[in-house]
Protein backbone atom coordinates (compact mmCIF):
# COMPACT_ATOMS: atom_id res chain seq x y z
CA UNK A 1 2.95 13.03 -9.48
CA UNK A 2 0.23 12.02 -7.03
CA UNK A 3 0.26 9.27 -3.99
CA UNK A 4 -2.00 8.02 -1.43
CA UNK A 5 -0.17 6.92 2.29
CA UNK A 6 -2.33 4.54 4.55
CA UNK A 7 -2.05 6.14 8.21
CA UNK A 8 -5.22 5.28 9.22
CA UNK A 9 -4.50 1.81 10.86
CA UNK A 10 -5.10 1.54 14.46
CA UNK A 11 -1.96 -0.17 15.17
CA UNK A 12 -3.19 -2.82 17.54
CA UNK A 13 0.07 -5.07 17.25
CA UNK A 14 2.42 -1.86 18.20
CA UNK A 15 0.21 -1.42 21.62
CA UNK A 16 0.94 -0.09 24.03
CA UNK A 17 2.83 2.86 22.03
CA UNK A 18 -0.52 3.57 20.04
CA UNK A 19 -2.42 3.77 23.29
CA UNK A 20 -1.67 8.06 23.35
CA UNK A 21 -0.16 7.84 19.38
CA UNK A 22 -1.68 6.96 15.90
CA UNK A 23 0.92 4.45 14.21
CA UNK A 24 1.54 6.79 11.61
CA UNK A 25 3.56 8.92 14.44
CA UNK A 26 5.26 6.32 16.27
CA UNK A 27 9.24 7.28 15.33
CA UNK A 28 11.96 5.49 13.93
CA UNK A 29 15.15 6.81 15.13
CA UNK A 30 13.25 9.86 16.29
CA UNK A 31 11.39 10.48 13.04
CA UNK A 32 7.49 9.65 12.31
CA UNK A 33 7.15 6.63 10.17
CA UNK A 34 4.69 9.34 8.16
CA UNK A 35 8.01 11.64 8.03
CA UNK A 36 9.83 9.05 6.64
CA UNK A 37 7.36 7.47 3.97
CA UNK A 38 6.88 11.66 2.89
CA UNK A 39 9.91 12.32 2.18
CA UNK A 40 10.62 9.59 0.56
CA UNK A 41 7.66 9.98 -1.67
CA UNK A 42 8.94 13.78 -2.20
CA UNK A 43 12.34 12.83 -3.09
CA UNK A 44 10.58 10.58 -6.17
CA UNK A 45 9.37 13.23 -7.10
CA UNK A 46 5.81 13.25 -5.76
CA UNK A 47 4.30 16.64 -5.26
CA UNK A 48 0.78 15.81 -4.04
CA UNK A 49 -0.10 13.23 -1.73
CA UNK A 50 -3.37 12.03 0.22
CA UNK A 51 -3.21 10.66 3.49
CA UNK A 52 -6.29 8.97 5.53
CA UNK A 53 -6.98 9.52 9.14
CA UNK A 54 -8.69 7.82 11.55
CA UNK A 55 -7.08 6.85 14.78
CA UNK A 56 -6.04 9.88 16.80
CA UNK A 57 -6.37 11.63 13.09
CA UNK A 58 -6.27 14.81 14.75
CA UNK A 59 -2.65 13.96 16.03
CA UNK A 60 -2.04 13.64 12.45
CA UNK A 61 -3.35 16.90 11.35
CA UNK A 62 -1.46 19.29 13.54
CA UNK A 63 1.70 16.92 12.70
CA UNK A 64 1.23 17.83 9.15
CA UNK A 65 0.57 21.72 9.98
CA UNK A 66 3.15 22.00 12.08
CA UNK A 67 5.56 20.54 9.48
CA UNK A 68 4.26 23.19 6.66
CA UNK A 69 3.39 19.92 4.57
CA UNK A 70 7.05 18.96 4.39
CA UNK A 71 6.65 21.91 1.57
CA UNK A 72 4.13 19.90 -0.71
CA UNK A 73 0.48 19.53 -1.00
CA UNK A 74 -1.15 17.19 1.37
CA UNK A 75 -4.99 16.88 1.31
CA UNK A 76 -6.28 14.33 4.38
CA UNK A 77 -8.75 11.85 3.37
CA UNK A 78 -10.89 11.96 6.73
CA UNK A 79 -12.22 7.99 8.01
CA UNK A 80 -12.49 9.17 11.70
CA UNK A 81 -16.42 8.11 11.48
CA UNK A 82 -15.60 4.95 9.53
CA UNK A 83 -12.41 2.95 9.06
CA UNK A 84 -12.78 1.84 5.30
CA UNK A 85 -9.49 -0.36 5.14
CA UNK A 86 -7.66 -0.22 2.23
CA UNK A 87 -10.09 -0.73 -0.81
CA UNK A 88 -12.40 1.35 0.73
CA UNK A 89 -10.16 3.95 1.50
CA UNK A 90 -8.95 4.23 -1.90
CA UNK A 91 -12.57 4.48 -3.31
CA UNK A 92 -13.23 7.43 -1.00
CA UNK A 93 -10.18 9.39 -2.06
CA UNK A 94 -10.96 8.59 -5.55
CA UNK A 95 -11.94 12.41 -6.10
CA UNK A 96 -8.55 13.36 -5.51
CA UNK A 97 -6.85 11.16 -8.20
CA UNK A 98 -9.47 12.41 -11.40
CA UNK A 99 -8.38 12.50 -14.68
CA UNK A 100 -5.70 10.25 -16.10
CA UNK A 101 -2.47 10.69 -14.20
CA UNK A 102 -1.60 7.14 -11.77
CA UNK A 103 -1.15 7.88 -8.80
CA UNK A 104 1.28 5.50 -6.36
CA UNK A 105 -0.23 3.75 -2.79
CA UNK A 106 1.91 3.80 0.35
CA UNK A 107 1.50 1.46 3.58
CA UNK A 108 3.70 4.37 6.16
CA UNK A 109 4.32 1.20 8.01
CA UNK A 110 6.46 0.08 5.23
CA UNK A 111 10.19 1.36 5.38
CA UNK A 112 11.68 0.21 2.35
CA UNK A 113 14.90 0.79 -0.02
CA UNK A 114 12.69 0.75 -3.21
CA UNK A 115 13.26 3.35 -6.18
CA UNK A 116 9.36 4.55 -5.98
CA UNK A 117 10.41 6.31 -9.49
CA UNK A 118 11.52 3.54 -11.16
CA UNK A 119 8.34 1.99 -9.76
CA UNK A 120 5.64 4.61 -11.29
CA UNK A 121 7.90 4.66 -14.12
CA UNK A 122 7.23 0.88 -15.23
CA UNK A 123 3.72 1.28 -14.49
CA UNK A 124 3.34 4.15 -16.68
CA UNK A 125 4.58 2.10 -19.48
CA UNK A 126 2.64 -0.50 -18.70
CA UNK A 127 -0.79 -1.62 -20.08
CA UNK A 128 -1.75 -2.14 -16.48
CA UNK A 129 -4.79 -1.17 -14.05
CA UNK A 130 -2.39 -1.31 -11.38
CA UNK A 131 0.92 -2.65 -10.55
CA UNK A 132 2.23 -4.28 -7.66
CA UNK A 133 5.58 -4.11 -5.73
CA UNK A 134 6.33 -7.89 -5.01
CA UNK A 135 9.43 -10.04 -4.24
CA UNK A 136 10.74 -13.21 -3.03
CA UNK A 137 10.96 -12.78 0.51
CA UNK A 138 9.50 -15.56 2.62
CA UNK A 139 6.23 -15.34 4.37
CA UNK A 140 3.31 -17.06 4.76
CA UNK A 141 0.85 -15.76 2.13
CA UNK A 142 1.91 -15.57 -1.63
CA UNK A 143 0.05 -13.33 -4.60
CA UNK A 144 -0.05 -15.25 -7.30
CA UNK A 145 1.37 -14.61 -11.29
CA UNK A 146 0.90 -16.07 -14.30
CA UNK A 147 4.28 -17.19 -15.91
CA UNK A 148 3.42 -16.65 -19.61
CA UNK A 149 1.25 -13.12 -19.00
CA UNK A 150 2.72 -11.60 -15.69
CA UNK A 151 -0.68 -11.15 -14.56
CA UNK A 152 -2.08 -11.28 -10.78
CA UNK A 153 -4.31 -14.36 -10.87
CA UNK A 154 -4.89 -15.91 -7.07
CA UNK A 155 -3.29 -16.15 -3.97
CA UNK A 156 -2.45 -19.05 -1.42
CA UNK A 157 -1.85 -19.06 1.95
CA UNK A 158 1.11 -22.05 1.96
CA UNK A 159 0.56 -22.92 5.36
CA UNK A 160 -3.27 -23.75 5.17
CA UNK A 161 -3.47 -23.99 1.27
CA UNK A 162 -6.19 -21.92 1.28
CA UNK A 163 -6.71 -20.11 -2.07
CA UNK A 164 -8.52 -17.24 -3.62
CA UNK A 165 -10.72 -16.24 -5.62
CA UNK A 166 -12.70 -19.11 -5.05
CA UNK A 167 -12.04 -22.24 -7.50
CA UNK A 168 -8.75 -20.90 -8.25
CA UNK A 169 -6.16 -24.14 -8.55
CA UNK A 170 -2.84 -23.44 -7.61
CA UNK A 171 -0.23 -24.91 -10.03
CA UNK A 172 3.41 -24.17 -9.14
CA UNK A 173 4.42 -24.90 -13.28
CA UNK A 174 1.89 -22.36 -14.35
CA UNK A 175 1.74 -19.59 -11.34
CA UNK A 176 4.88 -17.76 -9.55
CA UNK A 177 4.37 -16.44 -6.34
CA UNK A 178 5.36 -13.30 -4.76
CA UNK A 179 5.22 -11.79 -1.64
CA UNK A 180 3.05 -7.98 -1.97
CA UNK A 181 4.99 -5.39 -0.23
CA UNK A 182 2.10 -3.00 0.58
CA UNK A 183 3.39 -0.32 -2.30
CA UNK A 184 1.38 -0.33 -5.64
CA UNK A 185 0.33 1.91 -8.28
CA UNK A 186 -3.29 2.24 -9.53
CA UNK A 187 -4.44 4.25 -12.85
CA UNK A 188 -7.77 6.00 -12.11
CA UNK A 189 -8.90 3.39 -15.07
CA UNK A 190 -9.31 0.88 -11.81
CA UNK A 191 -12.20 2.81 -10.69
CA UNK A 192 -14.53 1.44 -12.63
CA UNK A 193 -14.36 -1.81 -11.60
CA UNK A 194 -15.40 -0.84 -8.31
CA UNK A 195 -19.23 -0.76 -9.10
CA UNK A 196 -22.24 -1.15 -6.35
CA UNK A 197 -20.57 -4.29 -4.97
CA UNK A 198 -17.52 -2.68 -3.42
CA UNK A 199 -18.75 -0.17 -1.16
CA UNK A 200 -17.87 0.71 2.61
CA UNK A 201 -15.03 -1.34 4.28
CA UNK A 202 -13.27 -3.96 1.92
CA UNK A 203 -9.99 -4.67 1.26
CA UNK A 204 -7.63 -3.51 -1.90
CA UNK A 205 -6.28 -7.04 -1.83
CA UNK A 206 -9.57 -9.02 -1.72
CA UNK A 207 -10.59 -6.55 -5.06
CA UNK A 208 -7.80 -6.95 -6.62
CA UNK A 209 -8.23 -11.01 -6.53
CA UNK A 210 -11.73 -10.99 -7.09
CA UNK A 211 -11.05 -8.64 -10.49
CA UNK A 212 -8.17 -9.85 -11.72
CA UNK A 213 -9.36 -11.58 -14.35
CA UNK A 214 -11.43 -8.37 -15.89
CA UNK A 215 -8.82 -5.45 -14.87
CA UNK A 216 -5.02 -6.28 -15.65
CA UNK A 217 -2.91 -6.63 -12.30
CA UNK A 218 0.34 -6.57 -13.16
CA UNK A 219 3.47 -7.05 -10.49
CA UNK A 220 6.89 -5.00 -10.38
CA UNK A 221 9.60 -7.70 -9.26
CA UNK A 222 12.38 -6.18 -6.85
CA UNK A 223 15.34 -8.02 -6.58
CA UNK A 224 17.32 -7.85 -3.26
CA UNK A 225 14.51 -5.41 -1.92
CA UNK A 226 15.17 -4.48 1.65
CA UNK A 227 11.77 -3.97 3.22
CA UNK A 228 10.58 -4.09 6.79
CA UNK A 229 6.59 -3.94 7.87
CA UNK A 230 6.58 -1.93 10.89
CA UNK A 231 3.34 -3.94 13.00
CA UNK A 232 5.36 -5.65 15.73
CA UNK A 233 7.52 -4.23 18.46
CA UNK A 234 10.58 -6.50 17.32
CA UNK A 235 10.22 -5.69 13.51
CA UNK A 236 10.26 -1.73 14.98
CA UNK A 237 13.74 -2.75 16.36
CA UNK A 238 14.46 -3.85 12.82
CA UNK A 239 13.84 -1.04 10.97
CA UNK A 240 15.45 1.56 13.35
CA UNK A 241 18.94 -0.85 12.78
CA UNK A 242 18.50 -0.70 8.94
CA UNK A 243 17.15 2.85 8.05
CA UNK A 244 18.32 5.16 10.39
């Protein structure tokens, strides 16, 4: 099985620690948040993974040699002359994921208790693009699901009301909405709805919204999901008390 980890981020809310560090390096409890995200991704069963660099990529390189590639194959995706963010990024390592096979998408700032198995396994008997990890916990921005087809169909930001795409109409008896956990699966099928218009920097999010209604986006629901997002200081503190 194949994945893709995120550790290109600059990591601007954890300053001052990725002053001399790239996030993907800064520990908890003493280990790498890359460390943790690839072994967890190796005890699922994942033997192949992709991970983009950018900031202080070269940190992340000799991290990864040093280690032997945690004894799996790890090819780096290289952004250090262009930050693509997370659509982008995945449209660059496209190459790597040919053929058929799904391949599973990895924030490593996300420390979570999530079977990632369980995860690829609904996807892969799904009829889906791509399927999302989502759950109830409380924030401030919400994907949005259709009740009748469990597809991805808008987002609101609950505070602001803001919506997307544009002229989408939020309507709490017809929509349920989720909070997106950063960890998704994608089947190379999603490729080719990323024509001439998606090229360069853009979001995975903002594509998956403004496609939705052409590829099927489809969300895994975890119940009682323990997952921290490692971008502050405090929720650092967090995740060091509940995963180490």
């Amino acid at each position: 099985m194949k994945a893709m980890i995120f550790a290109a981020g600059l990591g601007t809310r954890l300053k001052p620690l990725t002053d001399r560090i790239p996030k993907a390096l800064v520990p908890v409890g003493g280990i790498p948040m890359l460390q943790h995200v690839i072994l967890k991704l190796k005890q699922a069963g994942f033997s192949e993974i992709v991970i983009n660099i950018h900031h202080f990529g070269e940190q992340i390189i000799n991290f990864l040699q040093t280690n032997q590639n945690f004894g799996i194959t790890i090819h780096i995706s290289d952004e250090r002359d262009e930050l693509l963010d997370t659509g982008g990024g995945i449209k660059k390592a496209a190459p790597f994921f040919s053929g058929n096979e799904p391949f599973l998408v990895h924030n490593v700032d996300i420390l979570s208790d999530i079977d990632l198995k369980a995860l690829y396994e609904s996807h892969l008997y799904s009829t889906n693009d791509a399927t999302l990890l989502v759950s109830q916990r409380e924030t401030s921005r919400y994907l949005l699901f259709d009740k009748e087809s469990a597809r991805l169909c808008g987002w609101i930001n609950k505070q602001t009301r803001q919506t997307k795409p544009e002229g989408f109409v939020y309507r709490p008896e017809q929509h349920e909405a989720y909070a997106f956990s950063g960890i998704h699966v994608i089947s190379p099928s999603l490729f080719r709805y990323m024509d001439e218009h998606w090229t360069g920097k853009f979001s995975i999010t903002d594509f998956y919204l403004q496609t939705c209604k052409e590829a099927h986006i489809g969300g895994y629901i975890a119940q009682h999901l323990q997952l921290i997002d490692i971008g502050k200081p405090e929720t650092l503190v967090q995740a060091e008390q509940l995963f180490t």
